[in-house]
N, C-alpha and C. Protein backbone atom coordinates (compact mmCIF):
# COMPACT_ATOMS: atom_id res chain seq x y z
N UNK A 1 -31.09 131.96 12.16
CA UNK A 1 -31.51 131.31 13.38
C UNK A 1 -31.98 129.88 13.13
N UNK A 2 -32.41 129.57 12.06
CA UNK A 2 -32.96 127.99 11.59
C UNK A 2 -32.05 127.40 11.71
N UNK A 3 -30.39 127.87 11.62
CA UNK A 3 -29.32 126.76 11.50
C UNK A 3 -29.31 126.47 13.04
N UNK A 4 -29.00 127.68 13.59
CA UNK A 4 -28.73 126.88 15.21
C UNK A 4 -30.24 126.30 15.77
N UNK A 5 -31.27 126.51 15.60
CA UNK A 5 -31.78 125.91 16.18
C UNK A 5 -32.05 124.20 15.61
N UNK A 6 -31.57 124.00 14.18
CA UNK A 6 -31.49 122.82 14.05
C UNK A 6 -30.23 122.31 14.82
N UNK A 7 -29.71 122.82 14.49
CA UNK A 7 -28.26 122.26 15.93
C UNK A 7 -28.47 121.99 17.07
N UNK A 8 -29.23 122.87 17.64
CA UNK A 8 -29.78 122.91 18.77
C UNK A 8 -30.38 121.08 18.91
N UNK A 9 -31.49 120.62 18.17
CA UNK A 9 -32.24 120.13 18.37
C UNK A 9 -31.32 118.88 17.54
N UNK A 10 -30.51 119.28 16.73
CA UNK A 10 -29.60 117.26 16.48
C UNK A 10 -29.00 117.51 18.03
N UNK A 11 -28.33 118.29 18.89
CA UNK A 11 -27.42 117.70 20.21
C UNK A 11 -28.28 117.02 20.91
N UNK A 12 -30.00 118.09 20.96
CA UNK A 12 -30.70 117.46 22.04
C UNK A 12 -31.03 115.60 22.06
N UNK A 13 -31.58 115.46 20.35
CA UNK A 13 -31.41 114.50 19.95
C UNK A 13 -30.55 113.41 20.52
N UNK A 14 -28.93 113.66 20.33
CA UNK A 14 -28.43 112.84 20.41
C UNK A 14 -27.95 112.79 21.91
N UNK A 15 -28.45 113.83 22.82
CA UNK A 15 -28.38 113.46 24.06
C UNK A 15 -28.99 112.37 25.00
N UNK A 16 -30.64 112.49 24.25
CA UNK A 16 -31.39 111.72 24.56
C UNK A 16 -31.75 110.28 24.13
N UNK A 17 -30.85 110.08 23.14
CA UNK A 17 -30.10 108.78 22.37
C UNK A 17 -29.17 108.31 23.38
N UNK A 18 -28.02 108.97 23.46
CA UNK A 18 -27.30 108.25 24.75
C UNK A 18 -27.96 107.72 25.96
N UNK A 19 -28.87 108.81 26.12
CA UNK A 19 -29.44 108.25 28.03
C UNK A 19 -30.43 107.07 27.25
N UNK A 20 -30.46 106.72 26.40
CA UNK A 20 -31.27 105.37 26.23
C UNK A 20 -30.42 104.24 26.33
N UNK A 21 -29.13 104.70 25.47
CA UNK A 21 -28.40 103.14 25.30
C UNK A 21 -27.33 103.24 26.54
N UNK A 22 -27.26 104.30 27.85
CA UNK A 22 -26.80 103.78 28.91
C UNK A 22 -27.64 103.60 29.94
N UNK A 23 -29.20 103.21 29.81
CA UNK A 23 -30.06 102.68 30.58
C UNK A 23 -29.80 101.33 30.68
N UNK A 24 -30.22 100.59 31.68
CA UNK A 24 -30.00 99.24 31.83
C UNK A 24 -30.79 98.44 31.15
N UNK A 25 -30.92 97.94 30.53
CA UNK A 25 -31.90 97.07 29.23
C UNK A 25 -32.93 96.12 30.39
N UNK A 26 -34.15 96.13 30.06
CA UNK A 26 -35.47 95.74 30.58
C UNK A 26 -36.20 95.15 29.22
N UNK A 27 -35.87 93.25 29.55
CA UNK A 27 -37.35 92.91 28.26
C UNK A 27 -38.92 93.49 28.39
N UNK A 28 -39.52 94.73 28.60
CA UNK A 28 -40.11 95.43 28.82
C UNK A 28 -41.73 94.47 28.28
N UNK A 29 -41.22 93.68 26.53
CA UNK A 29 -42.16 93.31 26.34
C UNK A 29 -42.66 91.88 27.17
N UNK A 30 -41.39 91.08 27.48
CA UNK A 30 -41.80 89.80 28.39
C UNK A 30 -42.47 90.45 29.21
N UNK A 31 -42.14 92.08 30.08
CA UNK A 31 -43.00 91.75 31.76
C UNK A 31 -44.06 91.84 31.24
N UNK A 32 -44.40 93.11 30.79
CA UNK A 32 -45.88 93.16 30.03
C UNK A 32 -46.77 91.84 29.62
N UNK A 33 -46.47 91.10 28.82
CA UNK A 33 -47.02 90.41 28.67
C UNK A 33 -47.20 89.41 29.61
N UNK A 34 -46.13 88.87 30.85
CA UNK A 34 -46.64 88.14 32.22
C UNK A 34 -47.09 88.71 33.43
N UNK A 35 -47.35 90.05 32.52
CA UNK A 35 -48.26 90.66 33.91
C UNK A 35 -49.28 91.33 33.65
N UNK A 36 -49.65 90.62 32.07
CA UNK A 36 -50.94 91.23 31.87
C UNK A 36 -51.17 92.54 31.50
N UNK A 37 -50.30 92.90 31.12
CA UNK A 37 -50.49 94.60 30.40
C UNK A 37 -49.77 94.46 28.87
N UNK A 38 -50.58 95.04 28.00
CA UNK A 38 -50.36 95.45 26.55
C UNK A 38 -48.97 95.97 26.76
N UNK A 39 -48.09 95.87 25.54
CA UNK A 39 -46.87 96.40 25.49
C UNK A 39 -46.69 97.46 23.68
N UNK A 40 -46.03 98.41 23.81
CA UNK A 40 -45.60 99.08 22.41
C UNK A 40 -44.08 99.57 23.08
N UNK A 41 -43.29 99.58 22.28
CA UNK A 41 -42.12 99.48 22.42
C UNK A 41 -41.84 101.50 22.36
N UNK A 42 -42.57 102.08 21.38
CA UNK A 42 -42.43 103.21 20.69
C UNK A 42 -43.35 103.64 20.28
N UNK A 43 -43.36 105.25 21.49
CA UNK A 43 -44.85 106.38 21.49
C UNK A 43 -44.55 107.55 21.21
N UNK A 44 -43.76 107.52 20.23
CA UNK A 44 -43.78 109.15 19.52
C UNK A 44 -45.46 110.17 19.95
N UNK A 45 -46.63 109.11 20.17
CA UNK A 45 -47.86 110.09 19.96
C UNK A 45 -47.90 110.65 21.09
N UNK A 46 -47.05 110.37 22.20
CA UNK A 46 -47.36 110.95 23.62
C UNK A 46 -46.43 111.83 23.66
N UNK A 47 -45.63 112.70 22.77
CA UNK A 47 -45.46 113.73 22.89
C UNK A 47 -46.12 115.00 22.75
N UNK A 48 -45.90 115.54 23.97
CA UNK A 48 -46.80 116.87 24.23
C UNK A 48 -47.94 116.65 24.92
N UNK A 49 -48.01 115.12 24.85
CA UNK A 49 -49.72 114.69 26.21
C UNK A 49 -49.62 114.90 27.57
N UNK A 50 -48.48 114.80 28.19
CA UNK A 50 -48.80 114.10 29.73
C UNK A 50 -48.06 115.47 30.16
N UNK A 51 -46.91 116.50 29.46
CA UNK A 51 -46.75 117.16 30.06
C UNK A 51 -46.05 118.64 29.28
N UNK A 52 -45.89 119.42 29.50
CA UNK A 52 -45.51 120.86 28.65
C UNK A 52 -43.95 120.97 28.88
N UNK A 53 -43.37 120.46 27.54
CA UNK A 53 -42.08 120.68 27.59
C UNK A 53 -41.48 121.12 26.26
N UNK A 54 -40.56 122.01 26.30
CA UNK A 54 -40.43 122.42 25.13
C UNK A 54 -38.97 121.92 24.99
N UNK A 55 -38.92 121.17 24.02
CA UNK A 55 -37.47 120.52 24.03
C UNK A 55 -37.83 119.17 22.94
N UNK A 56 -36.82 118.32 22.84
CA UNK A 56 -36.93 116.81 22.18
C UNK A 56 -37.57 116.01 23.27
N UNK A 57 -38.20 114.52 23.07
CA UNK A 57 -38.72 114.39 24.17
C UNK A 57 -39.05 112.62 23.13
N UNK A 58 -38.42 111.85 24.11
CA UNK A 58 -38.59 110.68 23.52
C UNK A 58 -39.45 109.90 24.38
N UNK A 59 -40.93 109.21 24.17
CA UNK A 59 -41.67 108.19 25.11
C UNK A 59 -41.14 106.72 24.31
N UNK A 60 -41.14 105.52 25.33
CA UNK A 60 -40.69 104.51 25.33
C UNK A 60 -41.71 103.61 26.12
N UNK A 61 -41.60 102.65 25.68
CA UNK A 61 -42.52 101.36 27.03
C UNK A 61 -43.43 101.61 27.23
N UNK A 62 -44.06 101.76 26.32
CA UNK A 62 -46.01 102.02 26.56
C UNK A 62 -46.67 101.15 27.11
N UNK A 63 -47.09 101.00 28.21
CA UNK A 63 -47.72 100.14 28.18
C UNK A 63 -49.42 100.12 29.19
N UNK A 64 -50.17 99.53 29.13
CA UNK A 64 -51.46 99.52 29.83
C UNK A 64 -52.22 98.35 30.10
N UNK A 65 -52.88 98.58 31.55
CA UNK A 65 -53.68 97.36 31.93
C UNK A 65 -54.84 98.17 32.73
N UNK A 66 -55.43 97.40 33.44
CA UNK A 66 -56.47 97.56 34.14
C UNK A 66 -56.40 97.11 35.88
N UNK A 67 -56.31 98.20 36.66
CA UNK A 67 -55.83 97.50 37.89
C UNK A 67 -56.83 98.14 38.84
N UNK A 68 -57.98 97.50 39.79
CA UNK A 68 -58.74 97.65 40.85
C UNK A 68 -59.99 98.43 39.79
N UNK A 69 -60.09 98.27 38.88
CA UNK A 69 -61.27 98.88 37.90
C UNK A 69 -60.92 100.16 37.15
N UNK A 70 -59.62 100.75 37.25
CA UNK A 70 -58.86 102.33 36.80
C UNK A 70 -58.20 101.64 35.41
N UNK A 71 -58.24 102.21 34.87
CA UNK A 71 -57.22 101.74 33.42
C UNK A 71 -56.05 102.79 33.93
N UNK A 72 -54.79 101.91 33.60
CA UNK A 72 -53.34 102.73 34.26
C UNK A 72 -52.80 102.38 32.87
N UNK A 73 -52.04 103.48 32.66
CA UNK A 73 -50.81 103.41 31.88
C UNK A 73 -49.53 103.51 32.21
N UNK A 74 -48.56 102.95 31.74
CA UNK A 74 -47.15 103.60 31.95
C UNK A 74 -46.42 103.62 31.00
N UNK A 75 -45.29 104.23 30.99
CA UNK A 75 -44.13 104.84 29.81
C UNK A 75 -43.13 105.71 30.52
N UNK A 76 -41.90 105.60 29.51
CA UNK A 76 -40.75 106.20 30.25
C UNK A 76 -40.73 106.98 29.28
N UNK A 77 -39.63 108.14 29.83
CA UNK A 77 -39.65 109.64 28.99
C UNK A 77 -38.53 110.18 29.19
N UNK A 78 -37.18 110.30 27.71
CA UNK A 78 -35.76 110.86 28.06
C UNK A 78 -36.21 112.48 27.51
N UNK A 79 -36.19 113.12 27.83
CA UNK A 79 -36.27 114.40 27.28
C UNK A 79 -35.37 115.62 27.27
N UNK A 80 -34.90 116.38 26.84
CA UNK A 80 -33.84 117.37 26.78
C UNK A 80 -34.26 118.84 26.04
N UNK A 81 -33.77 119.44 26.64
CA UNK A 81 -34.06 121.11 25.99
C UNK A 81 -32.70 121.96 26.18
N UNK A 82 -32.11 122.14 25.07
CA UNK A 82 -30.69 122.92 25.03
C UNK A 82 -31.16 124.22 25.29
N UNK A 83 -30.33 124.87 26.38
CA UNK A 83 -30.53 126.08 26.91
C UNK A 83 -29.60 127.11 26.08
N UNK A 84 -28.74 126.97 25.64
CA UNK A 84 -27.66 128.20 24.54
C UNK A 84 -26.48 127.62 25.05
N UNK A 85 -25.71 128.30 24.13
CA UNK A 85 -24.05 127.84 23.73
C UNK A 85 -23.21 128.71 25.00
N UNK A 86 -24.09 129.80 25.65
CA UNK A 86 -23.01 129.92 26.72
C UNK A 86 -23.50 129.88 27.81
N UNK A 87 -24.66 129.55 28.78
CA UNK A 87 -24.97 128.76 29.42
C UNK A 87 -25.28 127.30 29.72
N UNK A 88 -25.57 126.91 30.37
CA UNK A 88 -25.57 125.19 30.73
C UNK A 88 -25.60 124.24 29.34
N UNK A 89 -25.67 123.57 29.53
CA UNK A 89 -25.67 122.19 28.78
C UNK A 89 -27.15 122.07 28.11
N UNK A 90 -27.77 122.11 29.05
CA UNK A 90 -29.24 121.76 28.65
C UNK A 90 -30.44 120.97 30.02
N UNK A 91 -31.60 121.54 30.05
CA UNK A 91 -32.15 120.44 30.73
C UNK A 91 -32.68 118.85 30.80
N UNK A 92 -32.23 118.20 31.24
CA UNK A 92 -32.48 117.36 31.02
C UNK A 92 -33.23 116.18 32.22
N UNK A 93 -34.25 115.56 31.72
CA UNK A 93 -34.86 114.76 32.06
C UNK A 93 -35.84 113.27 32.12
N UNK A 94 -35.51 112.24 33.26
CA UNK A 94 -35.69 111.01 32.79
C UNK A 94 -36.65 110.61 33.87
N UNK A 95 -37.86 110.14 33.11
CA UNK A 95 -38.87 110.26 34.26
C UNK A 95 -39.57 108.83 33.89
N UNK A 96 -40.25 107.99 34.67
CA UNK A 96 -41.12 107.20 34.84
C UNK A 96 -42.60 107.59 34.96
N UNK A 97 -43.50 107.28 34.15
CA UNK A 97 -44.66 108.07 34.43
C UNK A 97 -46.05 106.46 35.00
N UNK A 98 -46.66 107.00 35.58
CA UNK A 98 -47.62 106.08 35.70
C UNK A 98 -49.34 106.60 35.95
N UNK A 99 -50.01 106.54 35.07
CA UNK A 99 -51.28 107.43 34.41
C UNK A 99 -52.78 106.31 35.06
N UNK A 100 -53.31 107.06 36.05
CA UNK A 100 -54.47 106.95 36.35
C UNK A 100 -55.56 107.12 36.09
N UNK A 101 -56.59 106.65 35.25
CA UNK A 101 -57.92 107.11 35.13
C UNK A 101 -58.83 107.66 36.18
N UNK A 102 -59.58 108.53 36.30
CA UNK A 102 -59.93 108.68 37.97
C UNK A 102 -61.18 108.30 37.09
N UNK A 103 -62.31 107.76 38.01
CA UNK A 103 -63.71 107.48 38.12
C UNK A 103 -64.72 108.43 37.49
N UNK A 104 -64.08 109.74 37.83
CA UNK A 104 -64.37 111.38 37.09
C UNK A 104 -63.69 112.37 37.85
N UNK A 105 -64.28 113.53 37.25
CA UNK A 105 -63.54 114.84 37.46
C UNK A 105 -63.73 115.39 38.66
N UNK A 106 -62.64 115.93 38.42
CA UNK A 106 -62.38 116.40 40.03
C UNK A 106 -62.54 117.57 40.12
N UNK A 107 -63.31 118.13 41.21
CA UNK A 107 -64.21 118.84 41.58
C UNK A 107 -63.45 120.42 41.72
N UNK A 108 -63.73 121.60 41.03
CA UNK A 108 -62.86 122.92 41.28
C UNK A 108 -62.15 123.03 42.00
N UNK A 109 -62.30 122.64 43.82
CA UNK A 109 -61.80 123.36 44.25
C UNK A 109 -60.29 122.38 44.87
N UNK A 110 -60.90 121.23 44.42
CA UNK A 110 -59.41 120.13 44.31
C UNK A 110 -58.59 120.32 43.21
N UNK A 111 -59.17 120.08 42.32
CA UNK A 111 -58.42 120.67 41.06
C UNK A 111 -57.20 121.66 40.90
N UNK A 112 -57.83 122.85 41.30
CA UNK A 112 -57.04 124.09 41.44
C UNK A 112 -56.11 124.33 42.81
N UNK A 113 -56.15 123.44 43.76
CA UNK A 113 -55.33 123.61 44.71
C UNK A 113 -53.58 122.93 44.46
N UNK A 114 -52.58 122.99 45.37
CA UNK A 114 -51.77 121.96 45.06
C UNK A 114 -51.98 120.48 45.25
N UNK A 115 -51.25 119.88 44.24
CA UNK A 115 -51.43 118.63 44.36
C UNK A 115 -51.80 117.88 45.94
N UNK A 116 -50.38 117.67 46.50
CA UNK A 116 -50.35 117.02 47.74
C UNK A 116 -51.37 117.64 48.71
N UNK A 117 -52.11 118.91 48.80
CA UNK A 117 -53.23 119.17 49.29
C UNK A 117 -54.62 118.35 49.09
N UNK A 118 -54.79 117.99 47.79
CA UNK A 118 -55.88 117.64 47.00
C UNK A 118 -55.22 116.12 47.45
N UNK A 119 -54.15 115.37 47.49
CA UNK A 119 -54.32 114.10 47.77
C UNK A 119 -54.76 113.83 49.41
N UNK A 120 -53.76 114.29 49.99
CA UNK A 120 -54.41 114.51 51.51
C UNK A 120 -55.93 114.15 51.54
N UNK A 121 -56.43 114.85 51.31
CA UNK A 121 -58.06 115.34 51.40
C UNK A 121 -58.44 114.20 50.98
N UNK A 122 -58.42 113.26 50.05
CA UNK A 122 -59.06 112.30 49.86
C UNK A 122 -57.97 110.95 50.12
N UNK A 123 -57.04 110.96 51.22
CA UNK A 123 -56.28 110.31 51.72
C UNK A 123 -55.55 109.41 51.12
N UNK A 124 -54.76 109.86 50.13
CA UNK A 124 -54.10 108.97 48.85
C UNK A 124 -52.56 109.49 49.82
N UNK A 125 -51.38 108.49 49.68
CA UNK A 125 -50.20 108.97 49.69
C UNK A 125 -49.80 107.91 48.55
N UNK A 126 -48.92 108.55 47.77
CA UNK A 126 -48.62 108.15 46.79
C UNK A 126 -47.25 107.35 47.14
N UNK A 127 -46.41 106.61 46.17
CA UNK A 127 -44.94 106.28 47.10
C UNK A 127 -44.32 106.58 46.74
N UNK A 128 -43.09 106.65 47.82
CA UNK A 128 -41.87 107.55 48.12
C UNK A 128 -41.47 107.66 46.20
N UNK A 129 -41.16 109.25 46.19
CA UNK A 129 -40.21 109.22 45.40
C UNK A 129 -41.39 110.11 44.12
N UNK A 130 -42.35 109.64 43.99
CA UNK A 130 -43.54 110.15 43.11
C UNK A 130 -43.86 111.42 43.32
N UNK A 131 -43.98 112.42 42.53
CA UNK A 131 -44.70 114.02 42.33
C UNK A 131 -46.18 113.16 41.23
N UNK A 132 -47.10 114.11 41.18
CA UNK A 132 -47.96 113.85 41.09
C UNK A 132 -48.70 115.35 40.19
N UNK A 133 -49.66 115.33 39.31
CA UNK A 133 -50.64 116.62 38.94
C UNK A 133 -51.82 115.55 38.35
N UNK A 134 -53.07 116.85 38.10
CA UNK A 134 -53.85 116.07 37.57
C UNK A 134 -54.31 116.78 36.52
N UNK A 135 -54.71 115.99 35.20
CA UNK A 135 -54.54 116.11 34.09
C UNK A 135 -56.57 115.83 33.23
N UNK A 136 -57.04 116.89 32.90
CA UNK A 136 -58.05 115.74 32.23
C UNK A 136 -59.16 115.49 34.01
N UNK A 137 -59.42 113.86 33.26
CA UNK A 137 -59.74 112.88 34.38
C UNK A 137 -58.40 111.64 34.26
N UNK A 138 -57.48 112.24 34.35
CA UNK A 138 -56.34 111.36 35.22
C UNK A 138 -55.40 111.78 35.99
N UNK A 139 -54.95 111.08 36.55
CA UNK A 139 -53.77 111.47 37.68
C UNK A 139 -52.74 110.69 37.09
N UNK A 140 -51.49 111.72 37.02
CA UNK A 140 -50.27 111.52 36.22
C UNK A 140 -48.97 111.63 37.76
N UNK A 141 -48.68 110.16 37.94
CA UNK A 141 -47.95 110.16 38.46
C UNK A 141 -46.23 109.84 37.94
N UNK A 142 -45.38 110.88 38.28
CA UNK A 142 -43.92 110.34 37.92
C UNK A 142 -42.94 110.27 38.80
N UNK A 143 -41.67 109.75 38.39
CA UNK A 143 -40.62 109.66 39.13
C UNK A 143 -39.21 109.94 38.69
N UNK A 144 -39.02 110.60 39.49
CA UNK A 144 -37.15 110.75 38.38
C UNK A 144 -36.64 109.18 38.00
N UNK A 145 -35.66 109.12 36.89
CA UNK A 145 -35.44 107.67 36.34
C UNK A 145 -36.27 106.96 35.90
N UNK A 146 -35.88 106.15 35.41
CA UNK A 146 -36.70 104.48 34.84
C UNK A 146 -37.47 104.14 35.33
N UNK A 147 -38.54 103.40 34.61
CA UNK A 147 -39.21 102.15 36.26
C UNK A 147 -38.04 101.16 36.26
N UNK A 148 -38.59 100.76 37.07
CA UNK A 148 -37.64 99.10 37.94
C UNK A 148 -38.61 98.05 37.54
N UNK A 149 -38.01 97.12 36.75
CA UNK A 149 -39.34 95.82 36.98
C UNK A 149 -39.97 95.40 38.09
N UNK A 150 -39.22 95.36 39.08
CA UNK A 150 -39.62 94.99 40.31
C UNK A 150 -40.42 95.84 41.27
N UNK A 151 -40.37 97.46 40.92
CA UNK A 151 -41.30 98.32 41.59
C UNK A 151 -42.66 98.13 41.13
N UNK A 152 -42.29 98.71 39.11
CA UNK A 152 -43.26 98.82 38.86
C UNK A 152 -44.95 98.60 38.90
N UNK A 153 -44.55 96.87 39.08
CA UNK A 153 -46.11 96.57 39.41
C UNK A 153 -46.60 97.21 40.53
N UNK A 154 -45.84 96.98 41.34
CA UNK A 154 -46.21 97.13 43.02
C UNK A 154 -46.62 98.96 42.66
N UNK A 155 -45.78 99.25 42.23
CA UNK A 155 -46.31 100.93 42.47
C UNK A 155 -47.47 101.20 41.56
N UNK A 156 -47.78 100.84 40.57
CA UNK A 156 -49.11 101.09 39.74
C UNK A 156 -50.14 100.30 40.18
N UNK A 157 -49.60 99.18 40.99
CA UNK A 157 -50.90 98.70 41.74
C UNK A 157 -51.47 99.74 42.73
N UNK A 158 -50.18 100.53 43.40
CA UNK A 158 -50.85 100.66 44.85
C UNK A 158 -51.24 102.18 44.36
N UNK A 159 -51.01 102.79 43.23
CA UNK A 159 -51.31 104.33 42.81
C UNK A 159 -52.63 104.16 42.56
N UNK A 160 -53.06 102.85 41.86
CA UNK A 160 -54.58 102.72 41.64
C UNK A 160 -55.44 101.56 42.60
N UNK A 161 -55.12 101.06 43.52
CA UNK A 161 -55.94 100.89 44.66
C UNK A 161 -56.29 102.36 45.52
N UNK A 162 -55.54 103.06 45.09
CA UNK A 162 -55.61 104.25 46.62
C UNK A 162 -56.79 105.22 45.66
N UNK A 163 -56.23 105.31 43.90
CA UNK A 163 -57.42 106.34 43.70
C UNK A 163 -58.75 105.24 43.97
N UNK A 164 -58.86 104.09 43.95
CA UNK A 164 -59.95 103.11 43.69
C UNK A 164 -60.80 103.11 45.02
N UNK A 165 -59.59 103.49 46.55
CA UNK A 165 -60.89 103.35 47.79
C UNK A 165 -60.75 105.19 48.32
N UNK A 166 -59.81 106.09 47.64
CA UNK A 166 -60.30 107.14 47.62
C UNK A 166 -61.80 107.51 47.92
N UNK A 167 -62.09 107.61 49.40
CA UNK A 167 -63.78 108.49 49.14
C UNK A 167 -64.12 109.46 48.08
N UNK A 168 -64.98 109.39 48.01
CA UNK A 168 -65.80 110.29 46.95
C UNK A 168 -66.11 111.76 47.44
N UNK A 169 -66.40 112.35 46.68
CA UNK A 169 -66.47 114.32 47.62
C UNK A 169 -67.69 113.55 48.51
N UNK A 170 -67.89 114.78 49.04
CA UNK A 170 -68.63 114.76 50.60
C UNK A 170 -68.96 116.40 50.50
């Protein structure tokens, strides 16, 4: 079983090699740096942080700033998990993540509910396209695909203005 599952894990590999070099190339480190956020090119350490996947799982574009007083992060994530030789291909997934510090923890009974319940309630809508959980004391927002240079700011701005005038429990 060690042989196929190393097999297993060179295809996943090199699946998730391809979906890199047919992404559209982003100087990731220029925006970063003219927009004021730290840049690392390559985050092997954020595997297994932001979410439970059992598969290969490559983070990319690290990067972090400080927006409305929240420290935000972001990073992209090709990831793949070969399902067997006579079903599918494998799962696969390419996500944009964008990581909120919240102020503090969130209170049991938000916590444990579904997400979009728990945002409601403290009147956050997140934008189009974003799923959302909460992690810790942060809110881990993603999106299927890449970021866009041109979203990005705008959407990690407005993910952390909304936790920033979020009321407080009551």
């Amino acid at each position: 079983m060690g042989f196929l599952r190393a097999l297993d894990d060179a295809i996943d590999q090199n699946t998730v090699a391809r979906a890199w070099r047919s992404a559209k190339p982003v100087d990731w480190g220029t925006w970063a740096k003219k927009n004021g956020w730290t840049y690392q090119a390559e985050a092997p350490e954020l595997v297994g942080t932001w979410r439970d996947f059992d598969g290969i799982e490559d983070y990319r574009h690290l990067m972090r700033t400080t927006l409305h007083d929240n420290p935000v992060t972001s990073f992209e994530c090709v990831a793949h998990r070969h399902i067997g030789w006579m079903q599918q291909a494998g799962v696969m997934g390419v996500n944009g993540f964008v990581v909120v510090g919240l102020p503090g923890p969130v209170a049991a009974p938000y916590a444990s509910q579904r997400m979009d319940k728990t945002l409601r309630h403290f009147h956050v809508d997140l934008p189009l396209g974003y799923t959302a959980h909460l992690q810790d004391h942060h809110l881990i927002a993603l999106h299927n695909g890449l970021h866009h240079p041109d979203r990005l700011r705008r959407e990690a701005d407005l993910i952390a203005l909304l936790i920033a005038m979020a009321p407080g429990e009551s």
